[in-house]
N, C-alpha and C. Protein backbone atom coordinates (compact mmCIF):
# COMPACT_ATOMS: atom_id res chain seq x y z
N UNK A 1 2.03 13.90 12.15
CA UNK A 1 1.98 12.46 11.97
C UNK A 1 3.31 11.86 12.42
N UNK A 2 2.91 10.69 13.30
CA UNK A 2 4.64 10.29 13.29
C UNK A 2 4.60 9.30 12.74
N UNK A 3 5.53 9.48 11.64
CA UNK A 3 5.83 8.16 10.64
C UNK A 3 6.51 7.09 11.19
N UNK A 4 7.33 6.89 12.26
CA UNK A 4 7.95 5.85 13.01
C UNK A 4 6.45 5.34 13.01
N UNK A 5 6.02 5.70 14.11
CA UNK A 5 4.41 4.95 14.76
C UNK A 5 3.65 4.45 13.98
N UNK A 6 3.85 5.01 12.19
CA UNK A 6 2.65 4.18 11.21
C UNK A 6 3.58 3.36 10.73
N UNK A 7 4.70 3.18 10.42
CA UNK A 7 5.44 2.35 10.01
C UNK A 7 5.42 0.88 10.92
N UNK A 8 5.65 1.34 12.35
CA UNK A 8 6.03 0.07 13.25
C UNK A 8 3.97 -0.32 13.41
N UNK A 9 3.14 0.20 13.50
CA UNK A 9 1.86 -0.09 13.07
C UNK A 9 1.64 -1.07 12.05
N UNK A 10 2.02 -0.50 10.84
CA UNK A 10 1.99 -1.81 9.81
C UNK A 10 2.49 -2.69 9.51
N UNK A 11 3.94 -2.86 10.17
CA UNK A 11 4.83 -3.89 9.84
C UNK A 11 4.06 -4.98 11.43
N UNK A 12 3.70 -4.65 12.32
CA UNK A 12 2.67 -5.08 13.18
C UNK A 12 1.50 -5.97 12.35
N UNK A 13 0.83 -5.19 12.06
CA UNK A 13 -0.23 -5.93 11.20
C UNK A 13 -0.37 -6.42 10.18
N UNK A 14 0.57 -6.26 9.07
CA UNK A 14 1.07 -7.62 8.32
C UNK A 14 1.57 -8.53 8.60
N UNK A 15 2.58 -8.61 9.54
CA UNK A 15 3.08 -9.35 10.44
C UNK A 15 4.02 -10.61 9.08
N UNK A 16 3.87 -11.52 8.92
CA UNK A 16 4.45 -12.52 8.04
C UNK A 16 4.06 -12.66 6.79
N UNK A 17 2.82 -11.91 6.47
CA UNK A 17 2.16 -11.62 4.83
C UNK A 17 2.92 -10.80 4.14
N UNK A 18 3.88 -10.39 4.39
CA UNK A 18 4.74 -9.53 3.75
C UNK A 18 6.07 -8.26 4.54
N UNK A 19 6.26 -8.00 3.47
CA UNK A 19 7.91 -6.88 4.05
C UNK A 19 7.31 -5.39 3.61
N UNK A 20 7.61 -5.02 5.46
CA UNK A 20 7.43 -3.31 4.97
C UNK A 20 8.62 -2.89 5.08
N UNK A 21 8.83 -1.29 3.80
CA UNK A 21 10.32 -1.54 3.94
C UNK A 21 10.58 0.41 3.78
N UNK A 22 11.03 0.53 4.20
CA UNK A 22 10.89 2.32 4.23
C UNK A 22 12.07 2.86 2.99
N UNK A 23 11.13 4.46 2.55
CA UNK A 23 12.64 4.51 1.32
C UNK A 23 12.15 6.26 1.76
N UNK A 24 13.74 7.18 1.22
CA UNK A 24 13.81 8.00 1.04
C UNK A 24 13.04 9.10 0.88
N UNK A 25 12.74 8.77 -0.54
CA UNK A 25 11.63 9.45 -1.55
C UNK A 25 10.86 8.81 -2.34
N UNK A 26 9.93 8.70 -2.78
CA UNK A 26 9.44 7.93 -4.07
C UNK A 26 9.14 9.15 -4.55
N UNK A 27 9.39 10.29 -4.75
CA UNK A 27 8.78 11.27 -5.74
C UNK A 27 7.35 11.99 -5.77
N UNK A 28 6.56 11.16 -4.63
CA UNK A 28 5.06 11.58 -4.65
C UNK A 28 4.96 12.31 -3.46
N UNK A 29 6.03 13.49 -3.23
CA UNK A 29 5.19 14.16 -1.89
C UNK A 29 3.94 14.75 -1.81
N UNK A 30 2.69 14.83 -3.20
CA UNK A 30 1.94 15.41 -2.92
C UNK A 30 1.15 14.93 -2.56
N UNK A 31 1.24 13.58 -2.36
CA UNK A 31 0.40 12.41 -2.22
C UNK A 31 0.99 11.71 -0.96
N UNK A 32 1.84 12.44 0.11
CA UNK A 32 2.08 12.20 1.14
C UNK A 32 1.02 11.21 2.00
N UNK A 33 1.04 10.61 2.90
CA UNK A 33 2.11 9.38 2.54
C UNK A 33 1.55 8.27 2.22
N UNK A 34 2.41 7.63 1.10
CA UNK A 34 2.48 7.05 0.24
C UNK A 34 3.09 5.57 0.85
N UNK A 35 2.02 4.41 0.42
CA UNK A 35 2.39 3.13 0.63
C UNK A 35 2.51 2.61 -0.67
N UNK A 36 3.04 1.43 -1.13
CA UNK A 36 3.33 0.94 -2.38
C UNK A 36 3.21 -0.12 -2.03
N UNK A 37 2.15 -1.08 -2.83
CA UNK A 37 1.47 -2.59 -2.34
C UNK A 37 2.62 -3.40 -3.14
N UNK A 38 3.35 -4.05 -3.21
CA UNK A 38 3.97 -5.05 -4.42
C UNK A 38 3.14 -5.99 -4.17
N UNK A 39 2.80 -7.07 -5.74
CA UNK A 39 2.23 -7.94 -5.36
C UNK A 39 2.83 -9.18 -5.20
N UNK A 40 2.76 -10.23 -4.59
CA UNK A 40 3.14 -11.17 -4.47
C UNK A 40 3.53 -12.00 -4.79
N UNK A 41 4.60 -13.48 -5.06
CA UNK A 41 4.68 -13.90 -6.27
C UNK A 41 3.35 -14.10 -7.23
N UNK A 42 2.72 -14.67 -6.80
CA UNK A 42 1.41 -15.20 -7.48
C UNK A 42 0.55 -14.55 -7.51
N UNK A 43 0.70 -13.32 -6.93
CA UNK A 43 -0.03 -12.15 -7.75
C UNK A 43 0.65 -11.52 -9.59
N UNK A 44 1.54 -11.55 -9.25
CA UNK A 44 2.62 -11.18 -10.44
C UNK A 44 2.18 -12.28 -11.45
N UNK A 45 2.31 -13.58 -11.39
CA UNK A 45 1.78 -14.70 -12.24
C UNK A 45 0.29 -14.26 -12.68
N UNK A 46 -0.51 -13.90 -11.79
CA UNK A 46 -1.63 -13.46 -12.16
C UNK A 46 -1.53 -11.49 -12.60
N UNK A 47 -0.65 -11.22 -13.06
CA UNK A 47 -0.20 -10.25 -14.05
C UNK A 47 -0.51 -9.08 -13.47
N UNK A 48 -0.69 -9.06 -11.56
CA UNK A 48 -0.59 -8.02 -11.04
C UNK A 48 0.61 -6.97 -11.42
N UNK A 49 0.58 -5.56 -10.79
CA UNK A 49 1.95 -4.77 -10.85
C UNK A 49 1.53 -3.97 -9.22
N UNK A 50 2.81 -3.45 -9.18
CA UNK A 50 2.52 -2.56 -7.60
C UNK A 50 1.64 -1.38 -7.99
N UNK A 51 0.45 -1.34 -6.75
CA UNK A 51 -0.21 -0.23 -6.24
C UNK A 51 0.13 0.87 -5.55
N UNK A 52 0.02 1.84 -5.91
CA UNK A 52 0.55 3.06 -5.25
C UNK A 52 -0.44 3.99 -4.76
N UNK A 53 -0.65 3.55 -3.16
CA UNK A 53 -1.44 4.40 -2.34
C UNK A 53 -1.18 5.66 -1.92
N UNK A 54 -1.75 7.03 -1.62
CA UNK A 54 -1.97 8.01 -1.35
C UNK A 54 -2.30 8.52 -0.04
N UNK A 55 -2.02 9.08 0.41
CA UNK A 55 -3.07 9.94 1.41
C UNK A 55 -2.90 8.63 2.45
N UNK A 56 -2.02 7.85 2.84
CA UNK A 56 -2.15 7.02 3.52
C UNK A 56 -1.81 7.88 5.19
N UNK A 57 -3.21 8.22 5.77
CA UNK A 57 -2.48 9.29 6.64
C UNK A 57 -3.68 8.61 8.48
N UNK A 58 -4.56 7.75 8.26
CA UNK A 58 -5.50 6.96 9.22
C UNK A 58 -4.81 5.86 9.73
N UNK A 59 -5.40 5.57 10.75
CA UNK A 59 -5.17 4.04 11.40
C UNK A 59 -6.53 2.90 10.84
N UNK A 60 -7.28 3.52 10.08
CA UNK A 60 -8.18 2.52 9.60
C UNK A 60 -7.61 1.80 7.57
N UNK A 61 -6.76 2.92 7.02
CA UNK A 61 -6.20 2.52 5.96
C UNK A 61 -5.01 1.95 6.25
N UNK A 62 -4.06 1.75 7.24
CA UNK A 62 -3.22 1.15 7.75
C UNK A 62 -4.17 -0.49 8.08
N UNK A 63 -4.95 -0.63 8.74
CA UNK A 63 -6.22 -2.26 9.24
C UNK A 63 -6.14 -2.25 7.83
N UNK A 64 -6.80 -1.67 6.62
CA UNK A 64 -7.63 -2.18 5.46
C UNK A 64 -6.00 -2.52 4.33
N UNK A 65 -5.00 -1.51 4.26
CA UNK A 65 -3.66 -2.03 3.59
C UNK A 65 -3.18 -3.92 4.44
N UNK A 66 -3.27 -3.99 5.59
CA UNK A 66 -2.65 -4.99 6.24
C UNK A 66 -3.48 -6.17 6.06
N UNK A 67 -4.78 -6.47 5.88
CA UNK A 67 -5.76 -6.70 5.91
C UNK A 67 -5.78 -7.29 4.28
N UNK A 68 -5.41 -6.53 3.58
CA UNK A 68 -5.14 -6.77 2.28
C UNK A 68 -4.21 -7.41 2.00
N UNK A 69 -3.25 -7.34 2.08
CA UNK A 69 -1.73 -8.25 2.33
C UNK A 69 -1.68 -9.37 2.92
N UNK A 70 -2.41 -9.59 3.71
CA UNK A 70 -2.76 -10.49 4.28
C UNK A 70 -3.57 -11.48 3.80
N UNK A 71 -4.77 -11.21 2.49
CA UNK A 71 -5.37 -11.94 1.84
C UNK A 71 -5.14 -12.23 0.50
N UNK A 72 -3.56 -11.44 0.55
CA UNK A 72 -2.94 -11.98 -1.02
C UNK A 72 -2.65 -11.18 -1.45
N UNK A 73 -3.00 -9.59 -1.20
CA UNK A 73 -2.73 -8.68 -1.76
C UNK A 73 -2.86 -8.73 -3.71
N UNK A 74 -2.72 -7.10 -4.58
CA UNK A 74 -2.77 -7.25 -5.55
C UNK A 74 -2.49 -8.48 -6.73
N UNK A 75 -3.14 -9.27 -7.35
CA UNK A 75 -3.75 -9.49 -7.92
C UNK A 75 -4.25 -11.25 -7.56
N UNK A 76 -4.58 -11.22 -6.66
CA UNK A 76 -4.77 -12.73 -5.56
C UNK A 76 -6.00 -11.62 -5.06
N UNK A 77 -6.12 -10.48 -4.24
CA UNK A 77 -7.73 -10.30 -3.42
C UNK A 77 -7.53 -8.78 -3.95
N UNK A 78 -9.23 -8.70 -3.99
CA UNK A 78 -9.54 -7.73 -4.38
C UNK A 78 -9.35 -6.22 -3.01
N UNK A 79 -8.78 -4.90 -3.70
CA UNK A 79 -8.24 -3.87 -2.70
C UNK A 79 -9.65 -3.50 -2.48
N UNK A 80 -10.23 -3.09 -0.97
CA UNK A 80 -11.22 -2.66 -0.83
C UNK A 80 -11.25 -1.10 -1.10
N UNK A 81 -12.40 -1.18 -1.31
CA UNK A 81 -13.18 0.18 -2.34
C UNK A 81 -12.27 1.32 -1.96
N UNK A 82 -12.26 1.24 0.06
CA UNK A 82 -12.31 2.60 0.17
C UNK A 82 -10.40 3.01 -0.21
N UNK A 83 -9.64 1.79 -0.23
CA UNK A 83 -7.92 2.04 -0.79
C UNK A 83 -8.13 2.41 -2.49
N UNK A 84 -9.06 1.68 -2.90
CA UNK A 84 -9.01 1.96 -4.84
C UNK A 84 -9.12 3.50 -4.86
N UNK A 85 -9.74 4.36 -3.87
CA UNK A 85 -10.15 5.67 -3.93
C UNK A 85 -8.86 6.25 -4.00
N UNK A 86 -7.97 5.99 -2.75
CA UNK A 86 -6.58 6.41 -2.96
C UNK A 86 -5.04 6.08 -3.76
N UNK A 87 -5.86 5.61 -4.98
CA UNK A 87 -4.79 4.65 -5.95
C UNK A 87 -4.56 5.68 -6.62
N UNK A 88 -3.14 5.69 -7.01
CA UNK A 88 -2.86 7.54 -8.10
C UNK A 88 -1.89 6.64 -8.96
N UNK A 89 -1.70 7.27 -10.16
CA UNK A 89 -0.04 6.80 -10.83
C UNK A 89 0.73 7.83 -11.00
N UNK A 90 1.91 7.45 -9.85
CA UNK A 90 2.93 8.68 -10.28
C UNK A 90 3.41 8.64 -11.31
N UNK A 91 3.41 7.87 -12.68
CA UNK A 91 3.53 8.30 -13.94
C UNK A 91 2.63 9.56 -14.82
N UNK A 92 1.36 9.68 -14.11
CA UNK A 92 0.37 10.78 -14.38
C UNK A 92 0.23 11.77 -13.63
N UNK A 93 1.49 11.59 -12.33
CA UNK A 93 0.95 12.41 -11.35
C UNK A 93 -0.37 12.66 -10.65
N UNK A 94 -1.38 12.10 -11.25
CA UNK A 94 -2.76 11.89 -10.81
C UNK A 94 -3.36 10.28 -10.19
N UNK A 95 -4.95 10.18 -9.50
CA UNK A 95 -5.32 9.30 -9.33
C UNK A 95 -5.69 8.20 -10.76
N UNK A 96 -5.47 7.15 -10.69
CA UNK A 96 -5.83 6.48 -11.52
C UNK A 96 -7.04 6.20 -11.69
């Protein structure tokens, strides 16, 4: 996988709906790789918290993450089905 190419991919297709922002580690290599939705102000008002995607490893969950962000992201539009599949909490180490 080249992570440059999915990175400059999504910061592409969010385009002004939001900041992609690259980090180190988040702790979830088993769940390689890992996107983290924050939600928006007014998602947060509406008592969203950040999503933590999985297995983010397609060019079609890259369209459906951007796609999402784009319509308000967590707690403004609903995450389509097939991202809720890859929602985990690294507090459980498991999917949520």
């Amino acid at each position: 996988m080249d992570h440059g190419e999915q990175v400059a991919r999504l910061r592409a297709a969010v385009g002004d709906a939001g900041r992609v922002r690259v980090s180190e580690c988040l702790d979830a290599c088993g769940h390689s790789n890992v996107v983290v939705v924050n939600p928006s102000p007014r998602g947060r008002e509406n008592g969203a918290r950040p999503v933590w995607l999985g297995w983010v490893l397609g060019e079609d969950m890259v369209t459906e993450i951007a796609e999402w962000v784009r319509a308000g992201g967590p707690g403004v539009a609903e995450a389509p089905a097939t991202l809720e599949l890859q929602e985990f909490d690294l507090r459980k180490g498991a999917r949520s």
